[in-house]
PDB file of N, CA and C in Angstrom:
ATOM      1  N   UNK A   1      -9.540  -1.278 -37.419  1.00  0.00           N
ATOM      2  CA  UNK A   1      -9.199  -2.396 -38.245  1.00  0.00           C
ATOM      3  C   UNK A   1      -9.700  -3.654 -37.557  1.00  0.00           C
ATOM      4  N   UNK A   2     -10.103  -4.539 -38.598  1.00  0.00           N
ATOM      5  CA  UNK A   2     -10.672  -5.821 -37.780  1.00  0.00           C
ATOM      6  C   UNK A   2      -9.995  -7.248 -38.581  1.00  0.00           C
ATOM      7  N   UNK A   3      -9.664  -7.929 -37.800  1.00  0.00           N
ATOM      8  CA  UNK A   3      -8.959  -9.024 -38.442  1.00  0.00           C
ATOM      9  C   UNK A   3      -9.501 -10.378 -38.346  1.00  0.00           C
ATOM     10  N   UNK A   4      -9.569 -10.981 -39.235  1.00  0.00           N
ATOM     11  CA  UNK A   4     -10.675 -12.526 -39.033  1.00  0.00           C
ATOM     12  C   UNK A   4      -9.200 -13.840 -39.755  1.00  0.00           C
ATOM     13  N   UNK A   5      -9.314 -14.572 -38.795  1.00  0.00           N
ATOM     14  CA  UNK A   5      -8.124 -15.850 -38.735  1.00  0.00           C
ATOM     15  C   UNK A   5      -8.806 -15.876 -40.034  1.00  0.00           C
ATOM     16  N   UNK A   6      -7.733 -16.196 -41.131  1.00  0.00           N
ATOM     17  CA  UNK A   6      -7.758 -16.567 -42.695  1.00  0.00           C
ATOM     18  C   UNK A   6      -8.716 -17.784 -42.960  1.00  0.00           C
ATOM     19  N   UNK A   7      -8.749 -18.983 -41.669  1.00  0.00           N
ATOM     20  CA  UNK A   7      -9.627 -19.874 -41.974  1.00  0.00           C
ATOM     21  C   UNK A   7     -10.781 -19.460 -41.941  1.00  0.00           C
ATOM     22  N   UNK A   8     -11.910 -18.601 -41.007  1.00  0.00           N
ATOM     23  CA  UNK A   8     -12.474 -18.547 -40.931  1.00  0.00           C
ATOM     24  C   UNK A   8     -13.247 -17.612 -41.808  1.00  0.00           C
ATOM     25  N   UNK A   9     -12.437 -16.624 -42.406  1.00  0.00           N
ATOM     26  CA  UNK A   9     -13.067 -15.462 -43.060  1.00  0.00           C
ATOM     27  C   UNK A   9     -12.683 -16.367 -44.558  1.00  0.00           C
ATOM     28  N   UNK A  10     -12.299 -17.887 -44.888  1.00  0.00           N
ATOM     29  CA  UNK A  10     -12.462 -18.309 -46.179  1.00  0.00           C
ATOM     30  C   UNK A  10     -14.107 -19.936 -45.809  1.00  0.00           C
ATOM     31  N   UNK A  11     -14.113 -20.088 -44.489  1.00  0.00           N
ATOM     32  CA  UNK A  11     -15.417 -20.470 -44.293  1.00  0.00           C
ATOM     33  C   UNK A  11     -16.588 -19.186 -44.561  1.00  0.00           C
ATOM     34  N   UNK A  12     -16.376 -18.374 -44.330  1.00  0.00           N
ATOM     35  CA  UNK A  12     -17.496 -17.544 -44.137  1.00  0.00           C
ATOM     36  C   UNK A  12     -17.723 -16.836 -46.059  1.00  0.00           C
ATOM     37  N   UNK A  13     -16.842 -16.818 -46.527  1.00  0.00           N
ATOM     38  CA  UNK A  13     -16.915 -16.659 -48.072  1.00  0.00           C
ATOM     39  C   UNK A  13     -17.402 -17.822 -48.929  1.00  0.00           C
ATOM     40  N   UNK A  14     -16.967 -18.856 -48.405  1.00  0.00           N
ATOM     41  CA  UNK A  14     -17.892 -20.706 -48.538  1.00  0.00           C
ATOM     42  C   UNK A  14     -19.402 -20.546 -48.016  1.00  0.00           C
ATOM     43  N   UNK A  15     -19.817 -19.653 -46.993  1.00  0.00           N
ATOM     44  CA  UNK A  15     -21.137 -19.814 -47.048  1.00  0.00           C
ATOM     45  C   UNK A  15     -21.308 -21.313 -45.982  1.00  0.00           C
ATOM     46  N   UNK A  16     -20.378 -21.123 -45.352  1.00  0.00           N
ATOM     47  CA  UNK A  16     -20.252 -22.490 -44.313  1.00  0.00           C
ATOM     48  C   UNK A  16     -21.233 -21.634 -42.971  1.00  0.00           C
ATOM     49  N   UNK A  17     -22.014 -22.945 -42.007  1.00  0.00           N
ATOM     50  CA  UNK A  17     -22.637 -22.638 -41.341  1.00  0.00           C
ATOM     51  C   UNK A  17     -21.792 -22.375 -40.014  1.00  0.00           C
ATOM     52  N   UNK A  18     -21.407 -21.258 -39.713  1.00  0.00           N
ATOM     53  CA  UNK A  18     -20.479 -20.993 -38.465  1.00  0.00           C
ATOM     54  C   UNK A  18     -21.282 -21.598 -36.826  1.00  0.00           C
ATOM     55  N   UNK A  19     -22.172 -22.038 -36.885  1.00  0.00           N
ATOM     56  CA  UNK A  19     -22.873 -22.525 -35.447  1.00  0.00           C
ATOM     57  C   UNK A  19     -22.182 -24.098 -35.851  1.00  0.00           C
ATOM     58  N   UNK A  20     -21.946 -24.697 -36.507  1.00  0.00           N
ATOM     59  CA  UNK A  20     -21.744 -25.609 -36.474  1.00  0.00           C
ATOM     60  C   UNK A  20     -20.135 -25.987 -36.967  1.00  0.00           C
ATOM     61  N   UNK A  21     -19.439 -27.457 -36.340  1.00  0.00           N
ATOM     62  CA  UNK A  21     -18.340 -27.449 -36.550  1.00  0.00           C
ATOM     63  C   UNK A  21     -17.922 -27.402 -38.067  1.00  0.00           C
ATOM     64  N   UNK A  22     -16.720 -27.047 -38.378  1.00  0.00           N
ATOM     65  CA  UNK A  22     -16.375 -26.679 -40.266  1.00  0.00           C
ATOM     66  C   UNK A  22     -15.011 -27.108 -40.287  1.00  0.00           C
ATOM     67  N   UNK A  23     -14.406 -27.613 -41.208  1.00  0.00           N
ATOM     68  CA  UNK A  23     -12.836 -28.231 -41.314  1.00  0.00           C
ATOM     69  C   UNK A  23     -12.225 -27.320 -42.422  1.00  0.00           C
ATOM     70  N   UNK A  24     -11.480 -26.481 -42.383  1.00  0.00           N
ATOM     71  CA  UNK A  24     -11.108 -25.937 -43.205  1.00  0.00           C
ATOM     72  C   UNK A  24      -9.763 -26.677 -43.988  1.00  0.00           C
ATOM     73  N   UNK A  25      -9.641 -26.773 -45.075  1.00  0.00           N
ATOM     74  CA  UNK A  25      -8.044 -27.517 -45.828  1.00  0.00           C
ATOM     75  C   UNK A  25      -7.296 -26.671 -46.354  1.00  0.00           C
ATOM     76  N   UNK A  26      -6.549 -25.847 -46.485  1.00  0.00           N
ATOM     77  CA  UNK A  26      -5.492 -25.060 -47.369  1.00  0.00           C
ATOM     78  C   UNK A  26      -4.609 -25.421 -47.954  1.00  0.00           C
ATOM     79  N   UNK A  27      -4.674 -25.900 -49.214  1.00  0.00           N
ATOM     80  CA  UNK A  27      -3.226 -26.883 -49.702  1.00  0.00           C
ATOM     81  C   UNK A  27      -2.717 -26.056 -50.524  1.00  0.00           C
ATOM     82  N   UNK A  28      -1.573 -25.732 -50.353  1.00  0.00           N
ATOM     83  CA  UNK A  28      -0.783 -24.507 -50.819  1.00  0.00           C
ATOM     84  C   UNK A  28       0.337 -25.674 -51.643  1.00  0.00           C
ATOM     85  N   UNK A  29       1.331 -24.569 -52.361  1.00  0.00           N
ATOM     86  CA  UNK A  29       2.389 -25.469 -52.959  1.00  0.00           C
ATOM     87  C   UNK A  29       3.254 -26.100 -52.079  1.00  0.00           C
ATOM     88  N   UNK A  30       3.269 -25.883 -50.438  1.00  0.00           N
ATOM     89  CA  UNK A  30       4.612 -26.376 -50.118  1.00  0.00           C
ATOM     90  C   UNK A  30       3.960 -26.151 -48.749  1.00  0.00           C
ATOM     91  N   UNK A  31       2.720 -25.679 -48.251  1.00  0.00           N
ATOM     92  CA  UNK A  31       2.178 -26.449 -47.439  1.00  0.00           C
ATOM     93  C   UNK A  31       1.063 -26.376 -47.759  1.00  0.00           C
ATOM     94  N   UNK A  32       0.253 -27.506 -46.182  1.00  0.00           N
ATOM     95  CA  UNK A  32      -1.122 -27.612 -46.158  1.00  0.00           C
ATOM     96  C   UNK A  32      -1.360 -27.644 -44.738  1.00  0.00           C
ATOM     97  N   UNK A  33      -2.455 -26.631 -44.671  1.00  0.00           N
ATOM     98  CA  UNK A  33      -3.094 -26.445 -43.290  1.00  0.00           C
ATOM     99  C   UNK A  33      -4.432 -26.812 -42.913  1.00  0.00           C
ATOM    100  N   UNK A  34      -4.674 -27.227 -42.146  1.00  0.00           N
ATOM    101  CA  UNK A  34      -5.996 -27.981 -41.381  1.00  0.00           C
ATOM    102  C   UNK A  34      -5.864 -27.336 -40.057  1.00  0.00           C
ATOM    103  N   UNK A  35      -7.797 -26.291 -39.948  1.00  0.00           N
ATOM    104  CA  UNK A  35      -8.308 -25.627 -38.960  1.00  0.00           C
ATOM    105  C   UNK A  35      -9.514 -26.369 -38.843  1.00  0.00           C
ATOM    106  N   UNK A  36      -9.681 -26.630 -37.718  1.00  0.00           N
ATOM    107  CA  UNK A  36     -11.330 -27.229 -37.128  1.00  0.00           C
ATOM    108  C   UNK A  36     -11.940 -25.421 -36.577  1.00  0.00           C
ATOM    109  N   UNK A  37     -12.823 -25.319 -37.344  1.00  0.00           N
ATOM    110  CA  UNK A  37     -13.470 -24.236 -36.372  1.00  0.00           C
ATOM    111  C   UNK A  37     -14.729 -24.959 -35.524  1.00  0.00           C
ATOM    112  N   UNK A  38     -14.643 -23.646 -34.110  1.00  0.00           N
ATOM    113  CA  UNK A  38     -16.040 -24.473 -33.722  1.00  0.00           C
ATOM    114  C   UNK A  38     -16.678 -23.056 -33.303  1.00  0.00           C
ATOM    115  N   UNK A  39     -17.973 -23.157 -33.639  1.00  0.00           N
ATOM    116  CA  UNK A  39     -18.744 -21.830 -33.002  1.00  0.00           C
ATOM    117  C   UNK A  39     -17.904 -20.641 -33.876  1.00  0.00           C
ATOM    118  N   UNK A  40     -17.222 -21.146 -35.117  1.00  0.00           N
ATOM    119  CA  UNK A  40     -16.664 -19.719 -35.469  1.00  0.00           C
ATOM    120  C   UNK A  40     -14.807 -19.693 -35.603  1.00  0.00           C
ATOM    121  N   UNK A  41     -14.753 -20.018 -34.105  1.00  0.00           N
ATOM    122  CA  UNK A  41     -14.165 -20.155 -32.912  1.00  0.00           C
ATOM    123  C   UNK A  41     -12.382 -21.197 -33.919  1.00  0.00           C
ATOM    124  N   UNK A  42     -11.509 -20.454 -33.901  1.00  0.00           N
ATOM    125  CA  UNK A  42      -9.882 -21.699 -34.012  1.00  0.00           C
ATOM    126  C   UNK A  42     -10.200 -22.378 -33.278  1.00  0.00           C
ATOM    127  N   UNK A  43     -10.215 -23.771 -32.949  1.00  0.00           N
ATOM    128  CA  UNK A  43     -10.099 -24.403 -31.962  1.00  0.00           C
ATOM    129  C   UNK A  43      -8.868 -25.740 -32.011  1.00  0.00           C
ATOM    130  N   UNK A  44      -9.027 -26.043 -32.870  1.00  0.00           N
ATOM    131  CA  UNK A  44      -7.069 -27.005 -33.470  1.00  0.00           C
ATOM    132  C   UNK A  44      -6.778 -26.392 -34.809  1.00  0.00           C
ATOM    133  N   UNK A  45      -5.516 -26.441 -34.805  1.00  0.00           N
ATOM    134  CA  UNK A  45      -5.209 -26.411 -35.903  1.00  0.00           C
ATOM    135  C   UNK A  45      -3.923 -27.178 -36.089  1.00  0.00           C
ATOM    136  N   UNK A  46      -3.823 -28.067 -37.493  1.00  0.00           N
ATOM    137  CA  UNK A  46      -2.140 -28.657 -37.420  1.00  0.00           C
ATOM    138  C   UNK A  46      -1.673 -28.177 -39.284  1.00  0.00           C
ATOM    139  N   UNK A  47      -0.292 -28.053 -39.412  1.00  0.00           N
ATOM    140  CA  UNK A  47      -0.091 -27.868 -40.692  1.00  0.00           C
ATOM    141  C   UNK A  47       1.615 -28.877 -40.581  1.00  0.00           C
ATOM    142  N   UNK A  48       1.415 -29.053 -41.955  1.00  0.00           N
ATOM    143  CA  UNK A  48       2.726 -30.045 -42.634  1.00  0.00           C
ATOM    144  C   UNK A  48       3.411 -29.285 -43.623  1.00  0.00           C
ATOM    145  N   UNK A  49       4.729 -29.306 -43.879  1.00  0.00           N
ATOM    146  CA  UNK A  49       5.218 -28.872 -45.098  1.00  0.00           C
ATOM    147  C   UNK A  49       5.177 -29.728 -46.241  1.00  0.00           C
ATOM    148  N   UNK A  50       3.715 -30.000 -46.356  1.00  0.00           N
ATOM    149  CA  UNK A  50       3.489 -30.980 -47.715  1.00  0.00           C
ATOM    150  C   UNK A  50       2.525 -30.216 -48.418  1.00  0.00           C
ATOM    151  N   UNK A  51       2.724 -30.479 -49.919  1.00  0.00           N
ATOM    152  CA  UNK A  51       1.863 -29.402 -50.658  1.00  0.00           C
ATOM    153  C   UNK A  51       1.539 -30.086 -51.471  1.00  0.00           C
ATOM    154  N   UNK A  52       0.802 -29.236 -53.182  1.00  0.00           N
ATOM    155  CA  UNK A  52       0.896 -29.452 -54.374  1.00  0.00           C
ATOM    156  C   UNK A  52       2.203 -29.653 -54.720  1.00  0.00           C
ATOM    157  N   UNK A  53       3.168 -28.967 -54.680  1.00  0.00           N
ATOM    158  CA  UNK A  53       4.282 -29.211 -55.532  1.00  0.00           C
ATOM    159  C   UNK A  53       4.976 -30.444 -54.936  1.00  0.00           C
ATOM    160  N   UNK A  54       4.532 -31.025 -54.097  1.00  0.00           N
ATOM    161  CA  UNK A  54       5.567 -32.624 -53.378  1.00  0.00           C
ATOM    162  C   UNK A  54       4.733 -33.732 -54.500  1.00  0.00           C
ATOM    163  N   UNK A  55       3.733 -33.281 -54.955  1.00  0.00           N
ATOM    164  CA  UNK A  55       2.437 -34.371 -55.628  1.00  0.00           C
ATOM    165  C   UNK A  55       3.383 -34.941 -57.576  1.00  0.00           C
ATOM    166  N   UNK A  56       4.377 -33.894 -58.094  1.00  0.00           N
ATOM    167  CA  UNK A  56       4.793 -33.441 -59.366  1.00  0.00           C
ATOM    168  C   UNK A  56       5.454 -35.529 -59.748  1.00  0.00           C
ATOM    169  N   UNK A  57       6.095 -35.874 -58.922  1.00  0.00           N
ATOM    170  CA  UNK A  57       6.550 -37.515 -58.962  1.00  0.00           C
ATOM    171  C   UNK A  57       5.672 -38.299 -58.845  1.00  0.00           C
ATOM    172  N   UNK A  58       4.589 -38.082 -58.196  1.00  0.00           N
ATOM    173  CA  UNK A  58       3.744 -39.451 -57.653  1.00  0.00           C
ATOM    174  C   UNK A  58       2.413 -39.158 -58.500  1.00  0.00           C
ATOM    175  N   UNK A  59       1.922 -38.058 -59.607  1.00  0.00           N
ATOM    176  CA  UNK A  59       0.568 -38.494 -60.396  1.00  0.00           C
ATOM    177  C   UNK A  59       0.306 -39.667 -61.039  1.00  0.00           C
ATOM    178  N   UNK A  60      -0.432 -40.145 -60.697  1.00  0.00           N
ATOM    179  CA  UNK A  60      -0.851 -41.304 -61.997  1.00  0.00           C
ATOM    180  C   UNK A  60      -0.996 -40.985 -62.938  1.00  0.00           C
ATOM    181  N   UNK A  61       0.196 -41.563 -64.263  1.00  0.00           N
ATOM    182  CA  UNK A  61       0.165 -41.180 -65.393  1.00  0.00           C
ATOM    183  C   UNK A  61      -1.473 -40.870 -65.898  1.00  0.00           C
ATOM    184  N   UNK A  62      -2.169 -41.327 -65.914  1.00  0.00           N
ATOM    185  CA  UNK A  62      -3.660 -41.182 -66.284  1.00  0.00           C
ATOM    186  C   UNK A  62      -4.122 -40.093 -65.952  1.00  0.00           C
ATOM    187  N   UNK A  63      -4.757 -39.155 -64.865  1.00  0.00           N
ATOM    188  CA  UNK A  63      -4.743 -37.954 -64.222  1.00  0.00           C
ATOM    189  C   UNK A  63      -3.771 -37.033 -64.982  1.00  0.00           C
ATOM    190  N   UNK A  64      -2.843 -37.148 -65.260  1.00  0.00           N
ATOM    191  CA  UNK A  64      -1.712 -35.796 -66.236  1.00  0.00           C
ATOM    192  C   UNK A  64      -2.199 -35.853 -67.170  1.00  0.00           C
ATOM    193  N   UNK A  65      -2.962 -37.134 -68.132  1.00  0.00           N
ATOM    194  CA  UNK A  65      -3.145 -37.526 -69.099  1.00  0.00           C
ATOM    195  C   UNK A  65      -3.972 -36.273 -69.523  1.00  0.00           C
ATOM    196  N   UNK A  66      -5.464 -36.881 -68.873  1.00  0.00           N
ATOM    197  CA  UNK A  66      -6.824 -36.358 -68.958  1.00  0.00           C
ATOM    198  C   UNK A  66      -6.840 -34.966 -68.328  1.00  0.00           C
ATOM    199  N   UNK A  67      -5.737 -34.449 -68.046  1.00  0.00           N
ATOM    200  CA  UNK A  67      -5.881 -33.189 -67.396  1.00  0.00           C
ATOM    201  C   UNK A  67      -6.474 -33.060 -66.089  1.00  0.00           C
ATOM    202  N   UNK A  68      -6.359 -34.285 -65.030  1.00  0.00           N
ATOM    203  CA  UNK A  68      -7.031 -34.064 -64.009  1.00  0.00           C
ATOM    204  C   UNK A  68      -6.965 -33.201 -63.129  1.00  0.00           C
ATOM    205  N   UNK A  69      -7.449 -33.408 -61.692  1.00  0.00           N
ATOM    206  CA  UNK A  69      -7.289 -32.118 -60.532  1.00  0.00           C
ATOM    207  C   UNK A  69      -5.575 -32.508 -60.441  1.00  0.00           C
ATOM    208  N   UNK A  70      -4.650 -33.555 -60.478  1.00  0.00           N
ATOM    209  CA  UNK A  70      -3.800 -33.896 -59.934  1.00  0.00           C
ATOM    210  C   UNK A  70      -2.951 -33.385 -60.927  1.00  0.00           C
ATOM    211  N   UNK A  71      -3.197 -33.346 -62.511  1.00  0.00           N
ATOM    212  CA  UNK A  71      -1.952 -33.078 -63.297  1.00  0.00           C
ATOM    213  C   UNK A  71      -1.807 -31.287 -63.659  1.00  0.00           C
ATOM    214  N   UNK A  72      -1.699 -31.609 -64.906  1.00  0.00           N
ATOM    215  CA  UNK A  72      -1.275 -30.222 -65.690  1.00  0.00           C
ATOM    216  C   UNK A  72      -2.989 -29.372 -66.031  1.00  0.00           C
ATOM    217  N   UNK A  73      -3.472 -29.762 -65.767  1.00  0.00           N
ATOM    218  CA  UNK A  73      -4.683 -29.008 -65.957  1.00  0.00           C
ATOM    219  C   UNK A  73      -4.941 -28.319 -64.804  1.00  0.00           C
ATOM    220  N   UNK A  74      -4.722 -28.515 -63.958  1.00  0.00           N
ATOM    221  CA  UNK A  74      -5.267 -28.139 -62.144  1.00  0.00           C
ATOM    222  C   UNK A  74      -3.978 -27.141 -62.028  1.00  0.00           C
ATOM    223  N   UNK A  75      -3.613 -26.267 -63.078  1.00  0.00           N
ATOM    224  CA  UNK A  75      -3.013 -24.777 -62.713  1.00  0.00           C
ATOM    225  C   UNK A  75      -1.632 -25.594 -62.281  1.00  0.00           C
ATOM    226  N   UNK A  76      -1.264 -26.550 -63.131  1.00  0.00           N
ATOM    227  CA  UNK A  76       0.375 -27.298 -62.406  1.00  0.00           C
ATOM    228  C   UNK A  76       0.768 -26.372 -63.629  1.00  0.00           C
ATOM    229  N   UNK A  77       2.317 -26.565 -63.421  1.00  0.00           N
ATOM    230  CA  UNK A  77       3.345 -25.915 -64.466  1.00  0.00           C
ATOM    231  C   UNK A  77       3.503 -26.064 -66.096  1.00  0.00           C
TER     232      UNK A  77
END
């Protein structure tokens, strides 16, 4: 069995250039994670318990409107 850190095996499905540094973002509903790879390589990583679902109060009415990335079109509830 072979196991590849989740950031890196979703850079490498991106088609990201692994010789060079890559920032990976994961914004989940209730968190978001930030990996710097280098050479491939974890080298920081920090995560917050802030997500999509903390975003549901603060859209700009306009964005919900038009269906933006921020409202009800972008797979919200």
């Amino acid at each position: 069995m072979l196991t590849v850190p989740s950031a890196r095996g979703i850079a490498l499905a991106a088609g990201a250039d692994l010789t060079r540094p890559v920032l990976v973002v994961d914004i989940g509903a209730h968190l978001t994670v930030v990996v710097l790879l280098g050479d491939g390589d974890v080298t920081d990583t920090r995560r917050t318990a802030l997500g999509t679902g903390d975003l549901d109060g603060t859209t700009p009415r306009a964005a919900r409107r038009s269906g933006g990335r921020g409202g009800r079109g972008a797979g919200g509830r």
